[in-house]
Protein backbone atom coordinates (compact mmCIF):
# COMPACT_ATOMS: atom_id res chain seq x y z
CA UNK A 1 23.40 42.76 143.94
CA UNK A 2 20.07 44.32 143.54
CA UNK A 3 19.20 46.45 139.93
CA UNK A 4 20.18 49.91 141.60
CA UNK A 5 23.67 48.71 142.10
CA UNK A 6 24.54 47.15 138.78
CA UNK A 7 22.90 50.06 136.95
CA UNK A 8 25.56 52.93 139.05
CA UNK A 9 28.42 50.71 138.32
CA UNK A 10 27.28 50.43 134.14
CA UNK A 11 27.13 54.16 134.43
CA UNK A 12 30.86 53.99 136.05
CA UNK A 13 32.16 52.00 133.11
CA UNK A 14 35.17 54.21 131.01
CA UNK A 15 32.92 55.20 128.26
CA UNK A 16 36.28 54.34 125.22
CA UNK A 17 39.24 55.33 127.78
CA UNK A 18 40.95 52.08 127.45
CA UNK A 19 43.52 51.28 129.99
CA UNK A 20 44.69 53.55 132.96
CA UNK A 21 48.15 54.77 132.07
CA UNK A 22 50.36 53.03 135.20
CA UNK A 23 52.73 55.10 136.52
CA UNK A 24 56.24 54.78 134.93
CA UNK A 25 58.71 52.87 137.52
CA UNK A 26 59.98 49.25 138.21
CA UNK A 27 57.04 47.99 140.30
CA UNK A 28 54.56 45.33 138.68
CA UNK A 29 50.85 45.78 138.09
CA UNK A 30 48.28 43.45 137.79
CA UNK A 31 46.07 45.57 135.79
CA UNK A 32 43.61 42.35 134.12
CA UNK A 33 40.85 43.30 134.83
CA UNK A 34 41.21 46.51 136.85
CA UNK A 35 39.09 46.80 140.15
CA UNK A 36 35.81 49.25 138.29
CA UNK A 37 34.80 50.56 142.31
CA UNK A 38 30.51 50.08 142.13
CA UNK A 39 29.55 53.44 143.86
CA UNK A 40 26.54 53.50 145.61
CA UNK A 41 25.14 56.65 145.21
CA UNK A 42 24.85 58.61 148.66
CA UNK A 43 21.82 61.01 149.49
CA UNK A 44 21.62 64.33 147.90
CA UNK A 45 23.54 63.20 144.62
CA UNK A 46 22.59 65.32 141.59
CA UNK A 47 21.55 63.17 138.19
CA UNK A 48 24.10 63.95 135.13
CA UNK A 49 23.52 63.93 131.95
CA UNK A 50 27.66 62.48 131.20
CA UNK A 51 28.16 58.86 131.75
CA UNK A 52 29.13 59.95 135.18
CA UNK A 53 27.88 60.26 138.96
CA UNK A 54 27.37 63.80 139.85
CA UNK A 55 28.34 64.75 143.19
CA UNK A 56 26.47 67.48 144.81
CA UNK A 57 26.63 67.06 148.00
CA UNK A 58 27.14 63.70 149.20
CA UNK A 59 28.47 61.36 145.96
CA UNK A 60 28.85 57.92 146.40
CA UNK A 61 31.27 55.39 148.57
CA UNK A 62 32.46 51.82 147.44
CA UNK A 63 30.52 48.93 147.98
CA UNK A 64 33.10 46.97 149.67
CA UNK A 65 36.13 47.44 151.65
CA UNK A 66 39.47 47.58 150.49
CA UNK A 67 41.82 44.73 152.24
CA UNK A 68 45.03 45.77 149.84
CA UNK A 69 48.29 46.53 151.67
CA UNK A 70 49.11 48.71 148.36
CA UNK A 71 47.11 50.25 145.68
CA UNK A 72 46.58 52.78 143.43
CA UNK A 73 43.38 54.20 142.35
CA UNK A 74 43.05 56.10 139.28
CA UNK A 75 40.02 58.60 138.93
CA UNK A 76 38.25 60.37 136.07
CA UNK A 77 36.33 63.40 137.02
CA UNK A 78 35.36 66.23 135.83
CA UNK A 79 34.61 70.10 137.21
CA UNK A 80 32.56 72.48 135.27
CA UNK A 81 30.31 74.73 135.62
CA UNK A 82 29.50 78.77 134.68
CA UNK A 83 30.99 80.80 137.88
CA UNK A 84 33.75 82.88 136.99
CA UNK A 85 36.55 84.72 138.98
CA UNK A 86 35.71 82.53 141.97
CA UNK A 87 31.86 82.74 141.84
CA UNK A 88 31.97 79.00 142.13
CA UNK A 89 33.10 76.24 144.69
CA UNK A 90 33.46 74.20 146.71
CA UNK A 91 35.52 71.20 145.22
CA UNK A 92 35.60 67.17 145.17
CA UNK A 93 37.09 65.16 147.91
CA UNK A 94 38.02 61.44 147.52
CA UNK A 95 38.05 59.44 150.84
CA UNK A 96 39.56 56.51 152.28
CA UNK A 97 37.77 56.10 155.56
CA UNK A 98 37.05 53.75 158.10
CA UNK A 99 33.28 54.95 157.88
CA UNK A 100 31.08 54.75 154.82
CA UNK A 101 30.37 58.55 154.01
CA UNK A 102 27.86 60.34 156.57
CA UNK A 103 26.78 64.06 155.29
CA UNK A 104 28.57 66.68 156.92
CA UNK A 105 30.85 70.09 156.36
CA UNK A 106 34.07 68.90 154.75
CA UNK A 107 32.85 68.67 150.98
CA UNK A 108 29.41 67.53 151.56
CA UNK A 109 31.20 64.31 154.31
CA UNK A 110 31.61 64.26 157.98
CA UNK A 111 34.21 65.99 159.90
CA UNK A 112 36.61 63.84 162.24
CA UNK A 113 36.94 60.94 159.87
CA UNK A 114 39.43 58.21 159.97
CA UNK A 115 41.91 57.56 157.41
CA UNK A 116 43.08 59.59 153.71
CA UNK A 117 41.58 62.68 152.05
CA UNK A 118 42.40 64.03 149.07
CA UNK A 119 40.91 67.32 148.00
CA UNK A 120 40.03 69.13 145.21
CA UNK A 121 39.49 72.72 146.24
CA UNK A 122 38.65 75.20 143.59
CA UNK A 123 37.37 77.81 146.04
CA UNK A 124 39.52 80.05 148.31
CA UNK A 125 38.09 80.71 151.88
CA UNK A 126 40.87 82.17 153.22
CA UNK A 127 41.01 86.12 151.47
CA UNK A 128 44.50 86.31 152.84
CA UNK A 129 46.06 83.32 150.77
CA UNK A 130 48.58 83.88 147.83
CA UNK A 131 48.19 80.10 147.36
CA UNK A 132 46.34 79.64 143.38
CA UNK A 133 43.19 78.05 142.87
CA UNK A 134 42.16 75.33 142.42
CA UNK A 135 44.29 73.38 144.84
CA UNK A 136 45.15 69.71 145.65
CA UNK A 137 46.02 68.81 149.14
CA UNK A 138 46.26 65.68 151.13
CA UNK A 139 45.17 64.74 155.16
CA UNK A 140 45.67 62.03 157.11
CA UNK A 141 43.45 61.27 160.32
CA UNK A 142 42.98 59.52 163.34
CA UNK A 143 39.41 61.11 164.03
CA UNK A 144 40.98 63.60 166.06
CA UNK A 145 41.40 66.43 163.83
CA UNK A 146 39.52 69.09 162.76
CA UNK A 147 39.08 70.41 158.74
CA UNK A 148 39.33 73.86 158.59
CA UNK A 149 37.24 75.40 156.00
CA UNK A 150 38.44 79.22 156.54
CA UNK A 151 41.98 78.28 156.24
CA UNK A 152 41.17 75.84 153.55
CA UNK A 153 42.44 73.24 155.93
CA UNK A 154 46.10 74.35 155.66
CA UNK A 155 47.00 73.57 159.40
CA UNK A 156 46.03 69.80 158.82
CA UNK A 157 47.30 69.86 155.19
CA UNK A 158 50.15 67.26 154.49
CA UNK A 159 51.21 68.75 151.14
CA UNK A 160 49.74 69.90 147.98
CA UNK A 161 49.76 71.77 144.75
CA UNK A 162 48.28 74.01 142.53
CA UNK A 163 46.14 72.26 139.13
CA UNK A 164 44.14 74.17 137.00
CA UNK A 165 41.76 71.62 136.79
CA UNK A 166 38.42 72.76 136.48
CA UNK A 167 36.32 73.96 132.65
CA UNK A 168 38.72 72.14 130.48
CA UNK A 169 37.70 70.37 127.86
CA UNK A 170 39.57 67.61 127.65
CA UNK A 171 39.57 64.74 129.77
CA UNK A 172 41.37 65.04 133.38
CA UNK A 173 42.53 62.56 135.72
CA UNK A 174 44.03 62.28 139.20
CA UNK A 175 46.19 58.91 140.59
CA UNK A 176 46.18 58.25 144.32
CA UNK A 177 49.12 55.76 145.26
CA UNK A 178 49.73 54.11 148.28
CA UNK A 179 52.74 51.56 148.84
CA UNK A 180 54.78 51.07 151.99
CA UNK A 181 54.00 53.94 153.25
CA UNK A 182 54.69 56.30 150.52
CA UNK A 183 51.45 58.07 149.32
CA UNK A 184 51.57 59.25 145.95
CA UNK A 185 49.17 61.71 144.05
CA UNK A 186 49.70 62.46 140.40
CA UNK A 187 47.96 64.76 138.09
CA UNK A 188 46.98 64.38 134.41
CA UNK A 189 44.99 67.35 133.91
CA UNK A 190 46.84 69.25 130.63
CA UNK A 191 45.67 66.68 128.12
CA UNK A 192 49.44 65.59 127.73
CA UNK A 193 48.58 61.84 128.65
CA UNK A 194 51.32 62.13 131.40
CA UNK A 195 51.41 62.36 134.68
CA UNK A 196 52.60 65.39 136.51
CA UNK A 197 54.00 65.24 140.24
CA UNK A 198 51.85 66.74 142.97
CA UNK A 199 52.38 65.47 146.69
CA UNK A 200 54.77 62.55 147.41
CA UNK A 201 55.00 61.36 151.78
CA UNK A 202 56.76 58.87 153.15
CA UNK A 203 55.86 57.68 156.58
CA UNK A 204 51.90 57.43 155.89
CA UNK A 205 49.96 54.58 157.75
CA UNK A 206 47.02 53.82 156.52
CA UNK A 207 44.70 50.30 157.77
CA UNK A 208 43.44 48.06 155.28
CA UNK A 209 39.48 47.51 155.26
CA UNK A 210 38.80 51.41 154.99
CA UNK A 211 36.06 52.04 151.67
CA UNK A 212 37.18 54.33 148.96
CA UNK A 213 34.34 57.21 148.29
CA UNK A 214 33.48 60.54 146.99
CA UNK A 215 31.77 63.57 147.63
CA UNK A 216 31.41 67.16 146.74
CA UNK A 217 30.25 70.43 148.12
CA UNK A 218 28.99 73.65 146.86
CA UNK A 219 28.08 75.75 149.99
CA UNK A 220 26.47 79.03 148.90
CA UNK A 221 28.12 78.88 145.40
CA UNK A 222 27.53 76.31 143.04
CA UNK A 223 29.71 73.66 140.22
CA UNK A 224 29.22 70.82 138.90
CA UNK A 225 31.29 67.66 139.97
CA UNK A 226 31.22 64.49 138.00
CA UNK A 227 32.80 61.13 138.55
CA UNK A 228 33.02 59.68 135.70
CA UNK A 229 35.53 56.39 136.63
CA UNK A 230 36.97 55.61 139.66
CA UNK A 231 39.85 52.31 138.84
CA UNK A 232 41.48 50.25 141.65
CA UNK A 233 45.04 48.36 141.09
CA UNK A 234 46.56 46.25 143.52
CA UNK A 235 50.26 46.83 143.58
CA UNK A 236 52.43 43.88 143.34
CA UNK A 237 55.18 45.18 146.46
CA UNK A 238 57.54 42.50 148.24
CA UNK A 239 57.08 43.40 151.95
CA UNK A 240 60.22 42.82 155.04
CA UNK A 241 58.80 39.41 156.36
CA UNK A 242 57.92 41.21 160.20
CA UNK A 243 55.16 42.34 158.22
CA UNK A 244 53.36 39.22 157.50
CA UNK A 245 53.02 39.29 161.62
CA UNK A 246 50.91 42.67 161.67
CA UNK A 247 47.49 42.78 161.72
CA UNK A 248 46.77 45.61 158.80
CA UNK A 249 43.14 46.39 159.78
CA UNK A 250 43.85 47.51 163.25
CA UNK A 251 46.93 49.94 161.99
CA UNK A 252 46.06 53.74 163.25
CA UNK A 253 45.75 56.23 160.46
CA UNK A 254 49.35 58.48 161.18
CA UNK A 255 51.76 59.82 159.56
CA UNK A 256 55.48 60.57 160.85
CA UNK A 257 56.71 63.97 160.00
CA UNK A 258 59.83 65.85 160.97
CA UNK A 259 57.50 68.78 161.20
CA UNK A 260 53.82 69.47 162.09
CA UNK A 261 51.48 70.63 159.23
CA UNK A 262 50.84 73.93 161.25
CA UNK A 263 54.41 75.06 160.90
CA UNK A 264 53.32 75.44 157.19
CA UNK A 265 52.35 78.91 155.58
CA UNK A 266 51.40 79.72 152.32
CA UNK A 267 53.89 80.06 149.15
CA UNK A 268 52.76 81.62 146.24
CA UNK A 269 54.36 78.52 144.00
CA UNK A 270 51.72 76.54 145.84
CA UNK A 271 54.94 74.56 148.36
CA UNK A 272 55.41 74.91 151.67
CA UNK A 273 58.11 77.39 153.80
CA UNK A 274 58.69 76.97 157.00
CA UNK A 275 56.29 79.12 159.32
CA UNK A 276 57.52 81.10 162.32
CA UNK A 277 60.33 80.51 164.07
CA UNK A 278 59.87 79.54 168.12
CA UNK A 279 61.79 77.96 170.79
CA UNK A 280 64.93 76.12 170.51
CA UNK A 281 64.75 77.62 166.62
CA UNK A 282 64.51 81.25 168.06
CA UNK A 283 67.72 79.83 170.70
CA UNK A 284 69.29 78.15 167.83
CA UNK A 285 69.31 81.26 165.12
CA UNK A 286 70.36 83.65 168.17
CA UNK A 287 73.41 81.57 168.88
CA UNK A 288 74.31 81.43 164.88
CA UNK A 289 74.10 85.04 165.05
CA UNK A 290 76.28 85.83 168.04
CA UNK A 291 78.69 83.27 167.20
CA UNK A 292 78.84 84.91 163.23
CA UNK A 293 79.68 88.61 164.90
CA UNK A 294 82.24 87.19 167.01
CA UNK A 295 83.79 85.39 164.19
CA UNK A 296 83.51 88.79 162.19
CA UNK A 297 85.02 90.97 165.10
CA UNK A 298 88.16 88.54 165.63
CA UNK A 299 88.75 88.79 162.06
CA UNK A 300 88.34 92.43 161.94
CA UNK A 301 90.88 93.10 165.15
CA UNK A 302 93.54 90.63 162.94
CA UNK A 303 93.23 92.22 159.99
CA UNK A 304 93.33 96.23 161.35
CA UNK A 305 96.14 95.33 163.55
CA UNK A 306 98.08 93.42 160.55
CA UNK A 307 97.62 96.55 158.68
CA UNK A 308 98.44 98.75 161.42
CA UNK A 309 101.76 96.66 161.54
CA UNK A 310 102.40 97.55 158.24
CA UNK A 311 102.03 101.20 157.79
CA UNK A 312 104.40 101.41 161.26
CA UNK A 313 107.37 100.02 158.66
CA UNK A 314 106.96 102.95 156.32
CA UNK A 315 107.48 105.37 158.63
């Protein structure tokens, strides 16, 4: 390893954090020693003066590549700077990709990537949005989609939430979970020392032998975006025995939803609602309809005839 490698991944050492907290459920962890990811520092990073790599634009991408059917990677960042009311931007992503990072427009990284993207957006492109900022969103692809910076990506967004996340002076930490096809991402930015539920997908394929990575971009604004630890934990998962057959590395990034991320519009709690209704859903709430005033009219007919029935006896 040559001196500028061992010196980034000294500077990537948990300066007194002790452990990662694991997340609280049944499954094991082997968490002696955790995986400490050496970052290579990617043109254009910005020097910091925290025990930290600054990212601004392109950060830094792991070393090696990942061959672990399930993991969970813990990060410590940090997002500062002196903008207020939105004078600031862009946000942080963190990438597992097929390709070490290549500058481009998605937060300082290329466009059309393969594989998992998580970001950090504390800027909101899109003046029409009642979604708050900053916001945490997930996408998954296959090098055929597109990021979409005006819309803040929201037709290729896979869930996300709202995490005020950025000036706070206390330590703040995301957890990115993957485990038979369940992607997890967890928040611990309220200086609680708990984790706090932010997207949870089943039906996420992701290959093995993708690098882990980080970047940041500021546009025409600027922040400051620090990595200050990046942990990977392999997760100790039994697995159905027709999996021992595939070959992991040649998997397709996908995931298999019962709806497209474009049907998705914005919610001012940050969740999704369905968007609008086409098709066989236009067919479908038509026929509810018509079928409902039927109903109503038969019922109406049987009860003004019952009580036409009635008043005949008084007379």
């Amino acid at each position: 390893t040559d001196a500028a490698g061992r010196s980034l991944r000294a500077a990537l050492l948990p300066q007194g954090l002790g452990a990662p907290r694991p997340l609280q459920d049944p499954w094991s962890w082997q968490e002696e020693p955790p995986r400490l990811l050496p970052l290579r520092r990617g043109p254009g990073a910005a020097p910091s003066p925290l025990p930290a790599l600054g990212l601004t634009p392109l950060g830094g991408l792991s070393a090696q590549p990942c061959f672990l059917k399930d993991w969970e990677l813990h990060v410590h960042f940090k997002i500062h700077g002196a903008g207020k009311k939105n004078l600031h931007g862009d946000g942080l992503a963190l990438w597992y990709t097929q390709e070490r990072l290549v500058p481009g427009p998605v937060f300082g990284s290329k466009d059309n990537f393969h594989g998992l993207a998580i970001f950090l957006d504390t800027y909101p492109n899109d003046e029409a949005t009642e979604r708050v900022f900053p916001y945490i969103s997930a996408m998954v692809n296959n090098g055929s989609l597109t990021y979409d910076h005006s819309k803040d990506g929201r037709w290729t967004e896979l869930a996300g939430c709202t995490a005020d996340l950025r000036n706070q002076n206390h330590d703040t930490f995301l957890a990115i979970r993957y485990s038979r096809g369940r992607l997890t991402v967890m928040t611990d930015v309220e200086d609680k020392n708990e984790w706090k539920n932010c997207i949870d997908i089943a039906g996420v394929q992701l290959p093995t032998g993708y690098f882990f990575g980080a970047s940041a971009g500021t546009g025409d604004l600027s922040d400051n975006h620090d990595i200050i630890s990046m942990k990977l934990f392999q997760l100790m998962v039994e697995h159905p025995l027709e999996d021992e057959t595939v070959d992991w590395t040649k998997i397709e990034p996908s995931v298999s939803l019962l709806k497209s991320p474009k049907d998705n519009v914005d919610d001012p709690t940050g969740n999704f609602r369905s968007g609008p209704l086409t098709g066989w859903k236009v067919f479908l709430l038509l026929l509810c309809a018509l079928l409902g005033i039927i109903v109503c009219a038969v019922v109406g007919a049987v009860v003004f005839q019952k009580r036409q029935e009635r008043n005949k006896r008084f007379y």
